[in-house]
N, C-alpha and C. Protein backbone atom coordinates (compact mmCIF):
# COMPACT_ATOMS: atom_id res chain seq x y z
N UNK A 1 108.10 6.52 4.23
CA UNK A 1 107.21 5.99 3.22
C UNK A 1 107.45 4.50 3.09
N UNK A 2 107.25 3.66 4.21
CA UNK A 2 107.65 2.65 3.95
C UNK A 2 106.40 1.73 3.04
N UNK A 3 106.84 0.95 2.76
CA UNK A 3 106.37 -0.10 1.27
C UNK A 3 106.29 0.85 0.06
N UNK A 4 107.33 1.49 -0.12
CA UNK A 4 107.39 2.69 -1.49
C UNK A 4 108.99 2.53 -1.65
N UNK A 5 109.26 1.45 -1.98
CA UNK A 5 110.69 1.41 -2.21
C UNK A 5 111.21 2.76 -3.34
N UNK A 6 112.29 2.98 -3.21
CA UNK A 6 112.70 4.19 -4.01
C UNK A 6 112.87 3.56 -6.01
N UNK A 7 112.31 4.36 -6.37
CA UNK A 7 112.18 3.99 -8.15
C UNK A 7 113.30 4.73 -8.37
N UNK A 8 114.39 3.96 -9.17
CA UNK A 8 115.19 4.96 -9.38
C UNK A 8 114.57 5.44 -10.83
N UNK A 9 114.75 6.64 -11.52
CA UNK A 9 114.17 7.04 -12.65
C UNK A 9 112.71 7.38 -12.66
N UNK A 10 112.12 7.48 -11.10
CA UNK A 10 110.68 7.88 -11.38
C UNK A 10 110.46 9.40 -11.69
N UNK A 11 109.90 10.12 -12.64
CA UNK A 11 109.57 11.25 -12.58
C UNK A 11 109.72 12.55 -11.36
N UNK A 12 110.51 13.61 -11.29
CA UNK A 12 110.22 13.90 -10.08
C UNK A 12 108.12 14.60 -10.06
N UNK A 13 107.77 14.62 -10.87
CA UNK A 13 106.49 14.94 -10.69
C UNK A 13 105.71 13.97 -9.88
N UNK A 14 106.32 12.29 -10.45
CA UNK A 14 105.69 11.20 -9.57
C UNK A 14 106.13 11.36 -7.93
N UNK A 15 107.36 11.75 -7.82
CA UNK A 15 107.82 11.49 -6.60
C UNK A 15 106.58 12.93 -5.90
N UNK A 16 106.80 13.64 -6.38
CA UNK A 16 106.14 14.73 -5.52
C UNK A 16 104.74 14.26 -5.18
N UNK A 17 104.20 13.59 -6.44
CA UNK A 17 102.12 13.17 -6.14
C UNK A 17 102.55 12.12 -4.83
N UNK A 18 103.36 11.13 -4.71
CA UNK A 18 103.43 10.41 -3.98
C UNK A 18 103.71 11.18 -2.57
N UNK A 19 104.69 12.02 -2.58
CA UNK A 19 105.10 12.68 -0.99
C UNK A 19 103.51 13.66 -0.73
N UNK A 20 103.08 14.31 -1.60
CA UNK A 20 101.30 14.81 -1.62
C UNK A 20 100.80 13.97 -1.15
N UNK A 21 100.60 12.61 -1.77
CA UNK A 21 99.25 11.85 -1.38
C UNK A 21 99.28 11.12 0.39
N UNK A 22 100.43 10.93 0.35
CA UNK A 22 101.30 10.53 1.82
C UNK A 22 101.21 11.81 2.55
N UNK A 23 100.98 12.54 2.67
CA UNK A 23 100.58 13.83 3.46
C UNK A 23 101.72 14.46 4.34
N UNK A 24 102.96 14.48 3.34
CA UNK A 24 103.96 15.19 3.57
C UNK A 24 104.69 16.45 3.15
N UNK A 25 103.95 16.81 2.11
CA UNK A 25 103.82 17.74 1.50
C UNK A 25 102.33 18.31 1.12
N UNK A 26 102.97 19.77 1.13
CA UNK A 26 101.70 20.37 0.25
C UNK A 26 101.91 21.12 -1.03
N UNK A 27 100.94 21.55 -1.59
CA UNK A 27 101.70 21.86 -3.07
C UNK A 27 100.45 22.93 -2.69
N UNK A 28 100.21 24.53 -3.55
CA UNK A 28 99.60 25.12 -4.27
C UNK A 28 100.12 26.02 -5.42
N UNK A 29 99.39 26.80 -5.95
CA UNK A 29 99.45 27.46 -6.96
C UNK A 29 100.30 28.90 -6.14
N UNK A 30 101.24 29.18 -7.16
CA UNK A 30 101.65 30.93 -6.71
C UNK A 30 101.18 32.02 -7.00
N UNK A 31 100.40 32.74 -6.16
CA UNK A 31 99.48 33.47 -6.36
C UNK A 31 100.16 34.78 -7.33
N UNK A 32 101.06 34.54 -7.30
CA UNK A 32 102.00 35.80 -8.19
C UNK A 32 102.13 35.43 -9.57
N UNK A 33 102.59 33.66 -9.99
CA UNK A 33 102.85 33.15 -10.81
C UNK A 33 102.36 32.26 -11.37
N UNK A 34 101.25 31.98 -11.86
CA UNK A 34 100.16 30.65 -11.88
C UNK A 34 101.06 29.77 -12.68
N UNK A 35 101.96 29.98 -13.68
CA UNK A 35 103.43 28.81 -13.71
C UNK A 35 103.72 27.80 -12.69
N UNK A 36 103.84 28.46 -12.06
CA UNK A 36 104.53 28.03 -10.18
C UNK A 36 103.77 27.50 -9.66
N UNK A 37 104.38 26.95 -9.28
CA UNK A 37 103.88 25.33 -7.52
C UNK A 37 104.46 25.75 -6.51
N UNK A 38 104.07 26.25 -5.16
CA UNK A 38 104.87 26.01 -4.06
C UNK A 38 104.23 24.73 -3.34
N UNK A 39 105.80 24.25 -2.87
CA UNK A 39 105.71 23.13 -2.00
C UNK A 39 106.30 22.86 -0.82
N UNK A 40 105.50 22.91 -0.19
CA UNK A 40 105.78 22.64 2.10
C UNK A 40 106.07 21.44 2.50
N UNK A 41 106.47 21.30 3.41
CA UNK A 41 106.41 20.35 4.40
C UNK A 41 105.32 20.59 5.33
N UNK A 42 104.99 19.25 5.19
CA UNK A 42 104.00 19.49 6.47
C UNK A 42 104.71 18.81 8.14
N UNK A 43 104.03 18.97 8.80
CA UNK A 43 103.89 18.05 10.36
C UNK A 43 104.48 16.84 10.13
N UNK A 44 104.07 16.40 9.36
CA UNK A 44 103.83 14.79 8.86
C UNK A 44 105.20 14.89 8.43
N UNK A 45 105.16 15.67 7.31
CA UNK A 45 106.87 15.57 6.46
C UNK A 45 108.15 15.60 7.46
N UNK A 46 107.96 17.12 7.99
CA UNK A 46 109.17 17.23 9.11
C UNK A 46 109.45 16.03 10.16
N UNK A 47 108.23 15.10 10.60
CA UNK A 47 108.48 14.18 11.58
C UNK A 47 109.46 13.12 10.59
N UNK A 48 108.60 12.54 9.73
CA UNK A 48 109.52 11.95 8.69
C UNK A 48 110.90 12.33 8.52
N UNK A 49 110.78 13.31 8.06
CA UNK A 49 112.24 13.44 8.10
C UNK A 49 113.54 13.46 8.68
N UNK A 50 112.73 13.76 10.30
CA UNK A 50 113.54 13.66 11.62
C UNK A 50 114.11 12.50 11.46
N UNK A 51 112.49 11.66 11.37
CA UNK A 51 113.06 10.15 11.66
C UNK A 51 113.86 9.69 10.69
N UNK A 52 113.90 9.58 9.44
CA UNK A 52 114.77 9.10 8.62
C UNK A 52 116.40 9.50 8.57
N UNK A 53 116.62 10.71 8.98
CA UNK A 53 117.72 11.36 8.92
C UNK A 53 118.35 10.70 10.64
N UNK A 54 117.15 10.43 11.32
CA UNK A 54 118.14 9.65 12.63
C UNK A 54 118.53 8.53 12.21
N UNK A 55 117.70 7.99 11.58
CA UNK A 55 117.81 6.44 11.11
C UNK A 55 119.07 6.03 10.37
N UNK A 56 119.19 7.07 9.35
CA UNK A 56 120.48 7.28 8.62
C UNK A 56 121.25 7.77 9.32
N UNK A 57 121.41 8.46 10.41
CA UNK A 57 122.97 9.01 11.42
C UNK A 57 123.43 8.03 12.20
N UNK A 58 122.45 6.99 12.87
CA UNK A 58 122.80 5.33 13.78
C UNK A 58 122.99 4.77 12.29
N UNK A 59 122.54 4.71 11.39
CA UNK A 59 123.00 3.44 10.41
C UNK A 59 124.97 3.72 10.17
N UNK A 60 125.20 4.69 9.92
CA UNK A 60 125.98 5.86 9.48
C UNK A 60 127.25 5.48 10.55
N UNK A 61 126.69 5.92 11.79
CA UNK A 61 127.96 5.43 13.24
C UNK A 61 127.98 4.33 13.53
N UNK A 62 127.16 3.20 13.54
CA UNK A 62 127.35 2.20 13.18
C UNK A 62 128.36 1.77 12.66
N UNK A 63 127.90 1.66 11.54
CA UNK A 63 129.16 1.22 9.69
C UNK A 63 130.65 1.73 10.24
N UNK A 64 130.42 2.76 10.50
CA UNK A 64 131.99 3.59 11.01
C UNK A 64 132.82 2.54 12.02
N UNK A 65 131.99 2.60 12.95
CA UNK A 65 132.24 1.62 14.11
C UNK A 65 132.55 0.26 13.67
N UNK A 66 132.05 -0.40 13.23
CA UNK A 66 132.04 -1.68 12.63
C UNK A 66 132.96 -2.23 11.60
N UNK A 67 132.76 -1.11 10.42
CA UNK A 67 133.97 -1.29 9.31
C UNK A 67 135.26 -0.63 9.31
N UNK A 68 135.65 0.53 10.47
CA UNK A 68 136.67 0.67 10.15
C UNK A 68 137.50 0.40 11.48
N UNK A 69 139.26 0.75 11.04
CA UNK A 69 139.36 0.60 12.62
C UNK A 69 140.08 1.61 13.15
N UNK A 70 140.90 1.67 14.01
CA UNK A 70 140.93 3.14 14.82
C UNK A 70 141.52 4.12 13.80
N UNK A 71 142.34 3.87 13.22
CA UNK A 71 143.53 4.68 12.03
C UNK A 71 142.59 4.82 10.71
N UNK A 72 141.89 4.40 10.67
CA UNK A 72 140.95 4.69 9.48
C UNK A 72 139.97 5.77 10.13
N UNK A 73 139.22 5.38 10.85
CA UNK A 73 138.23 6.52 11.95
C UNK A 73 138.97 7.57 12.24
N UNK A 74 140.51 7.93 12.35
CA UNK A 74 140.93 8.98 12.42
C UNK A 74 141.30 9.40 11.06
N UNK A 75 141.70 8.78 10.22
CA UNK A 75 141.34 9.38 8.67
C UNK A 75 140.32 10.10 8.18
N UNK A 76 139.19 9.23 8.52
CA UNK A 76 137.83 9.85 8.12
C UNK A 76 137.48 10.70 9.04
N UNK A 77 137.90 11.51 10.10
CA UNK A 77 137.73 12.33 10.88
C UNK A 77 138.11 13.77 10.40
N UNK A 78 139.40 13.43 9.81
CA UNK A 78 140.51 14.28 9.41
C UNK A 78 140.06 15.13 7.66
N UNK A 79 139.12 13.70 7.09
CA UNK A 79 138.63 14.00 5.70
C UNK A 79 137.44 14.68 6.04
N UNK A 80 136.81 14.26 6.95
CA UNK A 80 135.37 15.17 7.59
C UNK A 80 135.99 16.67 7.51
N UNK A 81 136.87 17.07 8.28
CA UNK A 81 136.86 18.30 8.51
C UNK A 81 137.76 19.03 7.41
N UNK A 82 138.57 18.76 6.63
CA UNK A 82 138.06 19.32 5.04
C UNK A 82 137.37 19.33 4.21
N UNK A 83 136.32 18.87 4.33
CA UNK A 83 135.17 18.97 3.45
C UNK A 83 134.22 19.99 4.06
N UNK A 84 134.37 19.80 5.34
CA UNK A 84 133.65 20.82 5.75
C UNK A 84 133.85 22.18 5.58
N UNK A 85 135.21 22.25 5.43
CA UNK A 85 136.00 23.54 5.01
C UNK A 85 135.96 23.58 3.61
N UNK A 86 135.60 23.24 3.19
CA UNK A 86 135.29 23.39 1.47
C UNK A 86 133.63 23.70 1.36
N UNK A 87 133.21 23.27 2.15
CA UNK A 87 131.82 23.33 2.02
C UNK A 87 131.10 24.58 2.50
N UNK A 88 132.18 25.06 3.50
CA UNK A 88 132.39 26.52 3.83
C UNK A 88 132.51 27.57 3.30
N UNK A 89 133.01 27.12 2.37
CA UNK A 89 133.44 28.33 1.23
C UNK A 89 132.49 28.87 -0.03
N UNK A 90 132.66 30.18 0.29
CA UNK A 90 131.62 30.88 -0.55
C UNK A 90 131.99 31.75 -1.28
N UNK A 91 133.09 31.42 -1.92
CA UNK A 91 133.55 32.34 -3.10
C UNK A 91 134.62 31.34 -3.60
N UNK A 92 134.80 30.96 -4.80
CA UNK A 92 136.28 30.50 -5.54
C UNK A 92 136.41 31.44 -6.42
N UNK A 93 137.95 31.21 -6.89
CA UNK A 93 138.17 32.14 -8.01
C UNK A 93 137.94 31.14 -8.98
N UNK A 94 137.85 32.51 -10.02
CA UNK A 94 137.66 31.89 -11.75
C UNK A 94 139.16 31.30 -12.48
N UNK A 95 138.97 31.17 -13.33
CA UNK A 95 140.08 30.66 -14.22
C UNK A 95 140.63 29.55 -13.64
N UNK A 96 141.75 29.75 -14.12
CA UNK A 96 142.95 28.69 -13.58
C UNK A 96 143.84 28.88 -12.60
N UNK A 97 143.51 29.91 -11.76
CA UNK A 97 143.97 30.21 -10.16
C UNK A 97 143.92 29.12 -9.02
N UNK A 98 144.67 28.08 -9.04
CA UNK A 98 144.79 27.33 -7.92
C UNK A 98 145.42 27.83 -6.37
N UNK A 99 145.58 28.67 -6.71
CA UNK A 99 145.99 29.73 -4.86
C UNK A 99 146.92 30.90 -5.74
């Protein structure tokens, strides 16, 4: 969406007419729930998104490359793959059970 700089605080209703009118979405009524909106991606959206999400993975390895240096890149390698392992996880316990 370029020349649509991001508003921070815009409505998400605005953001959605805007990704609608840009023909990246679709919106209708739920035929079950006339409450309800469903909303798609279209052609348009998914390409977008490809592209932005590449755009952001070279901006991303880049920065890495650039700002850190080898002992840091193996830090953040090391922090990558616990998070990922947290992000993995699909059950915690309740309370105050730390292991």
């Amino acid at each position: 969406m370029e020349g649509h700089p991001a508003k921070v605080g815009w409505p998400f209703t605005q953001r959605l007419e805007l990704l609608r009118s840009t023909g990246y979405v679709t919106q209708h009524a739920d035929s079950k729930d006339r409450r309800r909106r469903l909303v798609g991606l279209t052609d348009e959206g998914h390409a977008f998104l490809a592209h932005v999400t590449a755009s952001q993975t070279t901006w991303l390895a880049h920065a890495i490359e650039y700002a850190l240096d080898d002992g840091e890149r193996g830090d953040l390698a090391a922090a990558t793959t616990l998070i990922e392992r947290i992000a993995a996880t699909e059950s915690l316990p309740t309370g105050g059970d730390t292991r």
